[in-house]
C-alpha atoms as a PDB file:
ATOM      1  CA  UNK A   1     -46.044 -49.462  91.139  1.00  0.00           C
ATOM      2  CA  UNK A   2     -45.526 -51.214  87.850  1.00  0.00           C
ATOM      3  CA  UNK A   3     -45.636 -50.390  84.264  1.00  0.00           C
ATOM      4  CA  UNK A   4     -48.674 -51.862  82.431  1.00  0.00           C
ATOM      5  CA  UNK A   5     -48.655 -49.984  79.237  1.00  0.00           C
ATOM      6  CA  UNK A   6     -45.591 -47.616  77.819  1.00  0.00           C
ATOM      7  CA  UNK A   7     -45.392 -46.073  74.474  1.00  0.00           C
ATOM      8  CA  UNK A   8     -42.019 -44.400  73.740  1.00  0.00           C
ATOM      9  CA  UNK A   9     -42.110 -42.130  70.510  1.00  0.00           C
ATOM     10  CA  UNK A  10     -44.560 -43.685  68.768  1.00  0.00           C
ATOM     11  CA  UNK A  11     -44.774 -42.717  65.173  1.00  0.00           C
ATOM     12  CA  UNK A  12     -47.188 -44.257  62.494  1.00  0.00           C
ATOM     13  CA  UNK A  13     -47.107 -43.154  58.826  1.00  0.00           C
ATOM     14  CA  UNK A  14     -49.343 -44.671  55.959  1.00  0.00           C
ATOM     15  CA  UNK A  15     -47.744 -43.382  52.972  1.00  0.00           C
ATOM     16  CA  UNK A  16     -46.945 -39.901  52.798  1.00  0.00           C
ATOM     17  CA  UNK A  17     -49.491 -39.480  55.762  1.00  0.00           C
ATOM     18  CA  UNK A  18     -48.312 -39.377  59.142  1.00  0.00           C
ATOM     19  CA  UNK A  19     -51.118 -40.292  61.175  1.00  0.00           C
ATOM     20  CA  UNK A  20     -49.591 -40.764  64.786  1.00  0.00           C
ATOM     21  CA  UNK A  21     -46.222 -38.801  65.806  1.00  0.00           C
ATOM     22  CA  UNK A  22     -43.752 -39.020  68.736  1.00  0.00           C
ATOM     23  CA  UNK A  23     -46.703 -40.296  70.675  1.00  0.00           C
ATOM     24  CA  UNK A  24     -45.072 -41.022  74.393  1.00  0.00           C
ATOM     25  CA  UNK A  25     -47.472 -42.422  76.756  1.00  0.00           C
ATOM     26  CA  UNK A  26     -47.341 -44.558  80.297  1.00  0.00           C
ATOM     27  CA  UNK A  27     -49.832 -46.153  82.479  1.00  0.00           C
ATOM     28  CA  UNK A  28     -49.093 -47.506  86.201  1.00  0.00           C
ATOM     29  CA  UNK A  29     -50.942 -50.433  87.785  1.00  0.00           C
ATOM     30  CA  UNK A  30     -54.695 -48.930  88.920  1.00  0.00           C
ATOM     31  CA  UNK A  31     -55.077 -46.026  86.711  1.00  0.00           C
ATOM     32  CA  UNK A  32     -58.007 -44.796  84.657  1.00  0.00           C
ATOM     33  CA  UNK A  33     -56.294 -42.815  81.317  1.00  0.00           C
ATOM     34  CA  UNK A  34     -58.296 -41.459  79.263  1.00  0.00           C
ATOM     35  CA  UNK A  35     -57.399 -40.285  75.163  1.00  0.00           C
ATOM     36  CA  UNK A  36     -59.333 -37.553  74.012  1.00  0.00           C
ATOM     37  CA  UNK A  37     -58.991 -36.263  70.715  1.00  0.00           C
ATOM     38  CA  UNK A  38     -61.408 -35.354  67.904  1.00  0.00           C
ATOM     39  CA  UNK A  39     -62.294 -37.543  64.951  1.00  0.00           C
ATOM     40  CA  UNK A  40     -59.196 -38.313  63.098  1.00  0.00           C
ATOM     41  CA  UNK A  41     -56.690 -37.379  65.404  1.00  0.00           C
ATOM     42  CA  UNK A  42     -55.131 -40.637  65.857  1.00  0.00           C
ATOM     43  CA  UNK A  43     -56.851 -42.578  68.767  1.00  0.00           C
ATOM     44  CA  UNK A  44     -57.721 -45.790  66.764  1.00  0.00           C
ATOM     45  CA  UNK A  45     -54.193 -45.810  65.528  1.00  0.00           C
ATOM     46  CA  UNK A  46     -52.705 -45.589  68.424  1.00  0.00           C
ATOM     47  CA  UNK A  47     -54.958 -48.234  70.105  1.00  0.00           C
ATOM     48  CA  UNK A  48     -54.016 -50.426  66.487  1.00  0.00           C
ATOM     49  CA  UNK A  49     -50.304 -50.261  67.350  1.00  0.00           C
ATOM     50  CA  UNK A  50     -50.889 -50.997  71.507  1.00  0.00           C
ATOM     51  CA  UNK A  51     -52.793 -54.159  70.532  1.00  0.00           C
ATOM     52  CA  UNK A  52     -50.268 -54.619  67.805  1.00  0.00           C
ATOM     53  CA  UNK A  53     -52.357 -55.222  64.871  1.00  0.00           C
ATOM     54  CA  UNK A  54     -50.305 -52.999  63.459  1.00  0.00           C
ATOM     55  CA  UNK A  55     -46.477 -52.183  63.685  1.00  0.00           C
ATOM     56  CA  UNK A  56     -44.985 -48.675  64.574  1.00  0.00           C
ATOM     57  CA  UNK A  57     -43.051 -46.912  61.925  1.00  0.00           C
ATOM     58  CA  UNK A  58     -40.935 -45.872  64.409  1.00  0.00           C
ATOM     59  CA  UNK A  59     -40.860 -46.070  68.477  1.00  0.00           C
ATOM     60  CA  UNK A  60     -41.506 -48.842  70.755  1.00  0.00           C
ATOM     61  CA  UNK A  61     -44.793 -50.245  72.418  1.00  0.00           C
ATOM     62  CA  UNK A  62     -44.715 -52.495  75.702  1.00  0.00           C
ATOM     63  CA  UNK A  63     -46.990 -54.262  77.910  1.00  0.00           C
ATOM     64  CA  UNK A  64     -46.259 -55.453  81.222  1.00  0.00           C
ATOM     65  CA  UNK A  65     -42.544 -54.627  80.469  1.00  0.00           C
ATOM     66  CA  UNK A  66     -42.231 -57.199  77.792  1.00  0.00           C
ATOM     67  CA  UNK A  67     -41.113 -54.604  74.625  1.00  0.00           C
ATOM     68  CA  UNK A  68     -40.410 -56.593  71.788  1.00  0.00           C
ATOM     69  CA  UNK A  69     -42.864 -58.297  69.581  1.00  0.00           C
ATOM     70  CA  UNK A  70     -42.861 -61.813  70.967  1.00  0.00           C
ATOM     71  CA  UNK A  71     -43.425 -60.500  74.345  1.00  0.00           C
ATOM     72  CA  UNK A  72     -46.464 -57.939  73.477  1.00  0.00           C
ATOM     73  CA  UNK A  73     -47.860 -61.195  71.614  1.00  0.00           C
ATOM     74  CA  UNK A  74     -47.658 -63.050  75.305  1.00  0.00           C
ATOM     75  CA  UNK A  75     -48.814 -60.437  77.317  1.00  0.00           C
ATOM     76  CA  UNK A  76     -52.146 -59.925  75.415  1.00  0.00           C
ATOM     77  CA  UNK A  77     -53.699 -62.480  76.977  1.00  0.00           C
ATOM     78  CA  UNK A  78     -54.039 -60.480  79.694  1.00  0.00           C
ATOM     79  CA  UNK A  79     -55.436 -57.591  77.818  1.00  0.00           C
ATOM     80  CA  UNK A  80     -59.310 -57.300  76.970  1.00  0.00           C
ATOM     81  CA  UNK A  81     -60.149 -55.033  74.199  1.00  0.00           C
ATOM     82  CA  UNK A  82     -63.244 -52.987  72.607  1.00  0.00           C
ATOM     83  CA  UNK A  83     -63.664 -51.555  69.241  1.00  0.00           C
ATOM     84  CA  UNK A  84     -65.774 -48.362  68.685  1.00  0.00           C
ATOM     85  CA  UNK A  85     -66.636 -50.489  65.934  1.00  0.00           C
ATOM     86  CA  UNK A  86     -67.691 -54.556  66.539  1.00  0.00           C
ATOM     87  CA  UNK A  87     -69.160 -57.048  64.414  1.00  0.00           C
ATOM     88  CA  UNK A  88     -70.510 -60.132  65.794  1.00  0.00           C
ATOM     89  CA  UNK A  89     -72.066 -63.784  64.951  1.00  0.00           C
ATOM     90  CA  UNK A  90     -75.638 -62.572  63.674  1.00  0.00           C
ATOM     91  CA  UNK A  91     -77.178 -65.762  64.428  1.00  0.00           C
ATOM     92  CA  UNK A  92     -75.206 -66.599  67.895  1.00  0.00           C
ATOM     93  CA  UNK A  93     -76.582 -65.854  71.235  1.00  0.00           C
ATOM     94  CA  UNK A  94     -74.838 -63.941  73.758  1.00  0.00           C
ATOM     95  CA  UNK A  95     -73.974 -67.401  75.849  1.00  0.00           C
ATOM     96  CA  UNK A  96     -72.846 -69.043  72.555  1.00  0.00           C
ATOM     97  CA  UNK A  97     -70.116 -65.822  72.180  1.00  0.00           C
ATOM     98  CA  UNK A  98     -69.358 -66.549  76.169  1.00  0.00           C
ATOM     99  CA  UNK A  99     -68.418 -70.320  75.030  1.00  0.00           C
ATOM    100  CA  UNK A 100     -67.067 -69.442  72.370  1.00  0.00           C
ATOM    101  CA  UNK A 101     -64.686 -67.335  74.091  1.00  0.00           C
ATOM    102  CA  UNK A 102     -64.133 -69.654  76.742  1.00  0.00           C
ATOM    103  CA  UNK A 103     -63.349 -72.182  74.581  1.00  0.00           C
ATOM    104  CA  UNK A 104     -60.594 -70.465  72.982  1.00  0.00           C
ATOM    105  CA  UNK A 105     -59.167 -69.325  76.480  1.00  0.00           C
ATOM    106  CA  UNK A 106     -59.330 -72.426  77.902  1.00  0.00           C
ATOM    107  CA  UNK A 107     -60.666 -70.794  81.218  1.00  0.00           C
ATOM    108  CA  UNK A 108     -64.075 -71.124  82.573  1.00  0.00           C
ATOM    109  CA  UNK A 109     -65.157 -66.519  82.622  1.00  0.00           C
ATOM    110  CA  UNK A 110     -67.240 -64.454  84.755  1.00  0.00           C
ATOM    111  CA  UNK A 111     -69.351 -63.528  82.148  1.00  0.00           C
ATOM    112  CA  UNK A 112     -72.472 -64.553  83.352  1.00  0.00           C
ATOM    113  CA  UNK A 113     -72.313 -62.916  86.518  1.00  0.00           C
ATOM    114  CA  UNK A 114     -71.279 -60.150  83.899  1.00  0.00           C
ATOM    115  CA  UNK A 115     -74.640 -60.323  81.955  1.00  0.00           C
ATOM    116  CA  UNK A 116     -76.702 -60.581  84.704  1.00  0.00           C
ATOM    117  CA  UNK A 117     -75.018 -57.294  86.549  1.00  0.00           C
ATOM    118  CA  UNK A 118     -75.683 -55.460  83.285  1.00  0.00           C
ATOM    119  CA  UNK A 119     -79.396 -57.307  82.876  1.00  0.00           C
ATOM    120  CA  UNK A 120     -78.539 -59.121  79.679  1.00  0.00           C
ATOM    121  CA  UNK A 121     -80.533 -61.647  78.030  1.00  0.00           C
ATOM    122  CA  UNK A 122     -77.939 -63.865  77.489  1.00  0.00           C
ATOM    123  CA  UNK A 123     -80.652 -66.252  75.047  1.00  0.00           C
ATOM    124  CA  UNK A 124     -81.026 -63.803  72.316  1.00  0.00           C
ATOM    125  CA  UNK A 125     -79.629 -63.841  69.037  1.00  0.00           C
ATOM    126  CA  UNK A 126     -76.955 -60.924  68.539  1.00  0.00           C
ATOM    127  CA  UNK A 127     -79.310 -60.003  65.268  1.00  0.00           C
ATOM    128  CA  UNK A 128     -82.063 -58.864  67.200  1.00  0.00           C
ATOM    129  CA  UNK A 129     -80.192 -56.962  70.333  1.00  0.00           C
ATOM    130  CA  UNK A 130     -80.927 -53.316  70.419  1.00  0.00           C
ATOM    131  CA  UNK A 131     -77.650 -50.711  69.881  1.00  0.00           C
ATOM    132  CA  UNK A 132     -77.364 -50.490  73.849  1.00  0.00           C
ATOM    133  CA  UNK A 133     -77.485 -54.363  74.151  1.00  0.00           C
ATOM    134  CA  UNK A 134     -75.012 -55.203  71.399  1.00  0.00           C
ATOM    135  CA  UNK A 135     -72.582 -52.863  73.634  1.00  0.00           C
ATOM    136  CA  UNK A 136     -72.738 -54.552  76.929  1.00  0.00           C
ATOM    137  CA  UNK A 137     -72.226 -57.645  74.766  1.00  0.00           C
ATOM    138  CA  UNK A 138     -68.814 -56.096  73.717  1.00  0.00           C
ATOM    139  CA  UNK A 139     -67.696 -55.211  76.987  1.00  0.00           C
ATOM    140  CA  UNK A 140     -68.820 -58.171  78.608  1.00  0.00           C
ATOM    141  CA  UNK A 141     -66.322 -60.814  76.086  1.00  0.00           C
ATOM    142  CA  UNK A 142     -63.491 -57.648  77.119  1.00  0.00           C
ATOM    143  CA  UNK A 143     -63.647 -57.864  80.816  1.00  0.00           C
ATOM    144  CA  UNK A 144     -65.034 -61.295  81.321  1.00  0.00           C
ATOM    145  CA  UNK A 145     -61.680 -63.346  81.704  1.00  0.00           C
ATOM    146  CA  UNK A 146     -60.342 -60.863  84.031  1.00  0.00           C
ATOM    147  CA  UNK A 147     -57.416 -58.677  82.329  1.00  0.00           C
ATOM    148  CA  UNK A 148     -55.253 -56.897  83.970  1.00  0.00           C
ATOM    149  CA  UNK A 149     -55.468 -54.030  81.102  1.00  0.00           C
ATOM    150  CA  UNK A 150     -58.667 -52.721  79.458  1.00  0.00           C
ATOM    151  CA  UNK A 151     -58.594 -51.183  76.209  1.00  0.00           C
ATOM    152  CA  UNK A 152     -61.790 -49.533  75.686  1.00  0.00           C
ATOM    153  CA  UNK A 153     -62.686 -47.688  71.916  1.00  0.00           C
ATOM    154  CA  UNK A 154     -65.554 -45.331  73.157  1.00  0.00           C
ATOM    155  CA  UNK A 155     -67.077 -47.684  75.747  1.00  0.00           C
ATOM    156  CA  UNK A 156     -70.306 -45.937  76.249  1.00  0.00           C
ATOM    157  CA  UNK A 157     -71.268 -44.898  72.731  1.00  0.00           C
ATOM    158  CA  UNK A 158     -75.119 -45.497  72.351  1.00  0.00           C
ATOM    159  CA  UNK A 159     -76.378 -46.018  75.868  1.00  0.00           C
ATOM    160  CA  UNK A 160     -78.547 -44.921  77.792  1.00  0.00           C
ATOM    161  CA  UNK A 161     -77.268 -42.617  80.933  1.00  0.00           C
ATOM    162  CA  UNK A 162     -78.522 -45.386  83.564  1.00  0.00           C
ATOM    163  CA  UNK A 163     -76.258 -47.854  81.823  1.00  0.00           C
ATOM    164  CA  UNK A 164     -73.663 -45.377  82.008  1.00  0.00           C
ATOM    165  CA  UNK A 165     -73.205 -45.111  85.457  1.00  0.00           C
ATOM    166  CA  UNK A 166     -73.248 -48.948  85.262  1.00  0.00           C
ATOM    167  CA  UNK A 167     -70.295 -48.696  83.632  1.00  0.00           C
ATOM    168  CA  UNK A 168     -68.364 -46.340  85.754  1.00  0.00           C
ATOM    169  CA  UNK A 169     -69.242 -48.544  88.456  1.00  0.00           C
ATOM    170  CA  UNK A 170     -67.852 -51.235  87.313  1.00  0.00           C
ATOM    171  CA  UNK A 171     -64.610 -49.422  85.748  1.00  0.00           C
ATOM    172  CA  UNK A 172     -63.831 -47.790  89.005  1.00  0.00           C
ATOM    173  CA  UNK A 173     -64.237 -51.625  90.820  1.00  0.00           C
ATOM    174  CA  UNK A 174     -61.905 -52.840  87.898  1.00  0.00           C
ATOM    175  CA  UNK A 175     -59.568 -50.209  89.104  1.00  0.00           C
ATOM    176  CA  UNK A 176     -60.063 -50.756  92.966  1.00  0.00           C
ATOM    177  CA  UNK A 177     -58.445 -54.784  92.373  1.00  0.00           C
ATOM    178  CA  UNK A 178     -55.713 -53.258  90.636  1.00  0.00           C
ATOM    179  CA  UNK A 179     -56.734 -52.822  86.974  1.00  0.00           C
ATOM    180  CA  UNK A 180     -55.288 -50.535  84.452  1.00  0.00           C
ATOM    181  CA  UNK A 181     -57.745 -48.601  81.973  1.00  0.00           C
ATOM    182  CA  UNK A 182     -56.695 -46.612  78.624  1.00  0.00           C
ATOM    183  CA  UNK A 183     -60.155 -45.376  76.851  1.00  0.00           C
ATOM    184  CA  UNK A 184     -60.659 -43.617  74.263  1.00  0.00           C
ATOM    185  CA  UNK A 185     -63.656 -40.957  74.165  1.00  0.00           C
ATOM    186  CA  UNK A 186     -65.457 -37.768  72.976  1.00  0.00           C
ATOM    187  CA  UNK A 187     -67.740 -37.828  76.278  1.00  0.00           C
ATOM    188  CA  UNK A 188     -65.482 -34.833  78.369  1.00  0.00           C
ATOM    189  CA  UNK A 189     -67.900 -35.379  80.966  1.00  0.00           C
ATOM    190  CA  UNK A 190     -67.192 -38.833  81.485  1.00  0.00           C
ATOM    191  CA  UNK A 191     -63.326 -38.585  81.451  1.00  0.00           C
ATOM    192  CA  UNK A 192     -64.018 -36.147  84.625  1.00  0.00           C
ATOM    193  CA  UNK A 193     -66.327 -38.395  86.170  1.00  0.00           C
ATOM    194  CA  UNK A 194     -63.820 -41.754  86.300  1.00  0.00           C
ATOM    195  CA  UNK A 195     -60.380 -41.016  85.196  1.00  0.00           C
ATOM    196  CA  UNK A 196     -57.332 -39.910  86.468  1.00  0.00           C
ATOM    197  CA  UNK A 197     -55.218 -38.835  83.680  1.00  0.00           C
ATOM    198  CA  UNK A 198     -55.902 -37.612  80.283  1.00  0.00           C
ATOM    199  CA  UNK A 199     -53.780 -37.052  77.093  1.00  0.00           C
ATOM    200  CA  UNK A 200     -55.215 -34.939  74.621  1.00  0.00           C
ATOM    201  CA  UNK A 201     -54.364 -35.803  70.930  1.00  0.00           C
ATOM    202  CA  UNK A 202     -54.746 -33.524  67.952  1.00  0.00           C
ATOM    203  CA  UNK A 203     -53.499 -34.615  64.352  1.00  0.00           C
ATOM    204  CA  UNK A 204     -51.324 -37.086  65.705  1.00  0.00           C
ATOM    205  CA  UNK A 205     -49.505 -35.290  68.170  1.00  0.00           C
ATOM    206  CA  UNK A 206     -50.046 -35.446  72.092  1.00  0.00           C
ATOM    207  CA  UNK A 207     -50.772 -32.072  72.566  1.00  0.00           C
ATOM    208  CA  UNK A 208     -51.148 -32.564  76.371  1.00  0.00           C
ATOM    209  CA  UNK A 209     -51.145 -35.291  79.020  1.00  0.00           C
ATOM    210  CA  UNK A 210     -52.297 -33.746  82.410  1.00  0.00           C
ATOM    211  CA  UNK A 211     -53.902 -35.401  85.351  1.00  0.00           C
ATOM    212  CA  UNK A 212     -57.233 -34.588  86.137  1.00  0.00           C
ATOM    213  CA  UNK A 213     -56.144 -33.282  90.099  1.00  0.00           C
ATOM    214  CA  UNK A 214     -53.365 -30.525  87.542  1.00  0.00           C
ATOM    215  CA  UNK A 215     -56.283 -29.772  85.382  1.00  0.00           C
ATOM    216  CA  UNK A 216     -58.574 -28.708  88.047  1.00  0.00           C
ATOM    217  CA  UNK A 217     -55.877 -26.606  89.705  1.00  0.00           C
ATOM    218  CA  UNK A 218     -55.556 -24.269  86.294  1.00  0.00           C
ATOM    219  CA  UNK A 219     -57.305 -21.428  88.204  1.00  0.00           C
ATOM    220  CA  UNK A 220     -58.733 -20.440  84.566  1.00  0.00           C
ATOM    221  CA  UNK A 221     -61.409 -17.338  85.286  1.00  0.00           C
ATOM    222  CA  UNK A 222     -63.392 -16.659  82.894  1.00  0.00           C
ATOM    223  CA  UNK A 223     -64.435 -12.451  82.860  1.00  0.00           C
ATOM    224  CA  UNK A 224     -67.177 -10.604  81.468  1.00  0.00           C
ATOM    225  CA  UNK A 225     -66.852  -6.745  81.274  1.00  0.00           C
ATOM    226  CA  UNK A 226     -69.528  -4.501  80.339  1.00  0.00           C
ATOM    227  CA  UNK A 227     -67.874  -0.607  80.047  1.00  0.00           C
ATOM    228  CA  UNK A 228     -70.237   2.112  79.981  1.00  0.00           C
ATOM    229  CA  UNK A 229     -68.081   4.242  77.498  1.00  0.00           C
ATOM    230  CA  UNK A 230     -65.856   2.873  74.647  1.00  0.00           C
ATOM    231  CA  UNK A 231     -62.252   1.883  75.917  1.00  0.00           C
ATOM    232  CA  UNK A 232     -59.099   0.796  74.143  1.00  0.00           C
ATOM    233  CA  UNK A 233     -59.395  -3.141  74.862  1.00  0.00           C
ATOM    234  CA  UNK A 234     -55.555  -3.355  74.004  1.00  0.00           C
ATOM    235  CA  UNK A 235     -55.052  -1.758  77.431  1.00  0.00           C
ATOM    236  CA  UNK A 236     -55.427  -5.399  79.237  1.00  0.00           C
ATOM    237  CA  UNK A 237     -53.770  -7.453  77.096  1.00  0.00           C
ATOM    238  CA  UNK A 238     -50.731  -9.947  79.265  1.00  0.00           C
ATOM    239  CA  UNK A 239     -49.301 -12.681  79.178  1.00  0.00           C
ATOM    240  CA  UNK A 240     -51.856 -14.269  81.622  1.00  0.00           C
ATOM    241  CA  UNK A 241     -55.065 -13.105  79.583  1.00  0.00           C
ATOM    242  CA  UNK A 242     -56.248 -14.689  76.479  1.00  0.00           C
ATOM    243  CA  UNK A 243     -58.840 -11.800  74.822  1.00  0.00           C
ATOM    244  CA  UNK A 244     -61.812 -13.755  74.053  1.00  0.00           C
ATOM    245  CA  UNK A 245     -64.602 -11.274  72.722  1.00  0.00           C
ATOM    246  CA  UNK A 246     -63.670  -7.493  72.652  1.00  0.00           C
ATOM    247  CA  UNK A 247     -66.402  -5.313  70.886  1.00  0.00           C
ATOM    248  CA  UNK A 248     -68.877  -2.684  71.382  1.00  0.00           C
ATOM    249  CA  UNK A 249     -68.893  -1.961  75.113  1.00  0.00           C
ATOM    250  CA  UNK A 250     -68.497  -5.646  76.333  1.00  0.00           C
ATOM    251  CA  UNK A 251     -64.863  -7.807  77.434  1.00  0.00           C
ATOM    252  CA  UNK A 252     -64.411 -11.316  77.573  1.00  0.00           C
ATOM    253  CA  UNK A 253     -61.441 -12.611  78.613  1.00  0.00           C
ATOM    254  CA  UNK A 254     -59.490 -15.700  80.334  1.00  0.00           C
ATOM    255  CA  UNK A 255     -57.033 -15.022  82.210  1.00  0.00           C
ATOM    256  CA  UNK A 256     -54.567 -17.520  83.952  1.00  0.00           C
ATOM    257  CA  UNK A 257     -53.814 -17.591  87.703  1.00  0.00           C
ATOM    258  CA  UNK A 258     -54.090 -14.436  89.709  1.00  0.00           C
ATOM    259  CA  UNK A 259     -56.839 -12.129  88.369  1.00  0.00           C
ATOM    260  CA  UNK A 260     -56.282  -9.027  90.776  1.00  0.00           C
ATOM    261  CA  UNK A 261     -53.615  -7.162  88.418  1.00  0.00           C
ATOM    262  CA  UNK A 262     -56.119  -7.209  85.397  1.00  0.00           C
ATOM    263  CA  UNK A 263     -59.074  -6.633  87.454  1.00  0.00           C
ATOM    264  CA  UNK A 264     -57.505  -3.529  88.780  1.00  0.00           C
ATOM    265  CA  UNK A 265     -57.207  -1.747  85.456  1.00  0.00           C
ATOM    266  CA  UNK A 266     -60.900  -2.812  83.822  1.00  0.00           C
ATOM    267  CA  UNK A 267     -61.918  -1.180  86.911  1.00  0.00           C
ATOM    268  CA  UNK A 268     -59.909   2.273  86.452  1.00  0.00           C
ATOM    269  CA  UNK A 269     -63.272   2.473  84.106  1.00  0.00           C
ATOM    270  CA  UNK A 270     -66.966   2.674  85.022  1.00  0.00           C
ATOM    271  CA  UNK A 271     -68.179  -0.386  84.229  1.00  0.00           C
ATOM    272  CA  UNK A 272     -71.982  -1.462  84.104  1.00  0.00           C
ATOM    273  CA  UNK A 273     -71.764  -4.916  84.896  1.00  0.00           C
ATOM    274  CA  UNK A 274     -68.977  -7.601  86.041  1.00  0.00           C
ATOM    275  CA  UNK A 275     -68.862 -11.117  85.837  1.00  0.00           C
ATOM    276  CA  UNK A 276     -66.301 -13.884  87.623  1.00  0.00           C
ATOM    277  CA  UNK A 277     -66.374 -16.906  86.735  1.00  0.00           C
ATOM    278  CA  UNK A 278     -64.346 -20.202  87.130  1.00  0.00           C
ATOM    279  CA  UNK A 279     -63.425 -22.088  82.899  1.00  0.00           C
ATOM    280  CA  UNK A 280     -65.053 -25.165  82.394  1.00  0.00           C
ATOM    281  CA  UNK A 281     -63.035 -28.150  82.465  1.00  0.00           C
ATOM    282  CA  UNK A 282     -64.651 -28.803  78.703  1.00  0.00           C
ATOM    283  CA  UNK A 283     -63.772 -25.219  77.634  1.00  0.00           C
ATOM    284  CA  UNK A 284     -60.002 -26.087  78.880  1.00  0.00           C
ATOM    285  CA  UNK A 285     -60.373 -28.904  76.363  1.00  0.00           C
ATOM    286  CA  UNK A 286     -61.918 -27.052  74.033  1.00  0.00           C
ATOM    287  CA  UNK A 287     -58.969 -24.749  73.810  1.00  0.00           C
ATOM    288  CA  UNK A 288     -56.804 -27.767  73.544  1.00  0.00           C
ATOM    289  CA  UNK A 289     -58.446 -29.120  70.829  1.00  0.00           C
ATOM    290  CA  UNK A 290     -58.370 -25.867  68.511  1.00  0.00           C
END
């Protein structure tokens, strides 16, 4: 299986500011990653420096192998590309952005079988497209010449969840004839749905990069304990329980792998009520994230 996309140590400062550090990253041929991180963390940045619109302090980006600058300049031609945040020609139709495109290419696109797959009226001046329109617009001119890498800034921001599953869809068929995916989003959700690793990216750092199959096999329980007299909550403290909520007569805790050790001393008490349950995967995020 072949590298698409590999960041090695990727560091960006602006200033005194470091805004992406020792950032390591790879994607194989027919993968869905997806970069999670809250606002400010570094995504854009990071997606910047991959597209190469702006230069790494330090550490070294590649596509398709080719590592230096000439090469990454080459291989995006085989990249398509969304920003969270796009801007089109007001007064241009969707078809007039499609021949635009195609112009520039020099390739005849499937973006009309694009627009009508996502219903789009491709006759309409950008201006007066609704939010949700204006989107499949933007990820019609990044997937209609047929990249082999998809760079996607919060593809489903502002649409409706009938469109989303649209989307996925088409993503997952992307993936299927060998495509590679790296998307940004906020939508925890989603990354479950279609991808099948995720990095996780707080203040600049990669905090973790897990797939989705690890992630699921955490065996996180979450446990609520209601005592019927006061008890010393100290007493079930290990290294396999995080202490959530201890107060009054009532335990919440996480605890890691197997459960029978702590659930044997809560119940040296008389307890009033008991509770198993299995963590989210958005809690595990969650947890990440703070």
């Amino acid at each position: 299986m072949s590298t698409v996309l590999s960041l090695h140590k990727v560091t960006k400062k602006f200033g005194k500011k470091v805004a992406v550090s020792n950032v390591s990253v790879q994607l194989q041929a027919g993968e869905i990653y997806g970069f999670l991180g809250p606002n400010g963390a570094g995504k854009t940045t990071t997606i910047r420096m991959i597209l190469d619109f702006i230069r790494p302090t330090s550490g070294s980006v590649s596509l398709f192998d080719n590592g230096n600058a000439n090469g990454i300049v080459t291989s995006l031609k085989d990249v398509g590309y969304l920003s969270a945040d796009n801007t089109f020609y007001a007064n241009w139709t969707a078809k007039r952005h499609f021949n635009y495109v195609e112009r520039v290419r020099g390739m005849k696109t499937d973006a009309l079988d694009l627009a009508r797959r996502f219903e789009l009226d491709v006759n309409t001046r950008y201006r007066h497209l609704s939010s949700g329109n204006k989107q499949k617009l933007s990820l019609i001119l990044a997937m209609m010449h047929k990249p082999k890498l998809l760079i996607l800034d919060e593809p489903t921001r502002g649409l409706d969840p009938l469109l989303q599953e649209n989307i996925y869809d088409m993503l997952q068929d992307f993936k299927k004839a060998g495509g590679t995916v790296f998307m940004s989003s906020h939508n925890l959700a989603e990354v479950q749905k279609i991808c099948d690793r995720v990095g996780i990216i707080r203040e600049g750092k990669l905090v973790a990069s897990e797939t989705m199959q690890s992630l699921r096999k955490m065996h996180v329980h979450e446990i609520r304990v209601l005592f019927e007299k006061p008890v010393d909550f100290k007493k079930f403290e290990a290294s396999n329980v995080e202490i959530i909520k201890a107060e009054d007569l009532e335990l919440l805790a996480h605890v890691r792998g197997d459960f029978n050790s702590f659930l044997k001393e809560v119940t040296k008490y008389t307890l009033t009520d008991l509770d198993v349950t299995h963590v989210s995967l958005e809690d595990m995020f969650m947890r990440f994230y703070k």
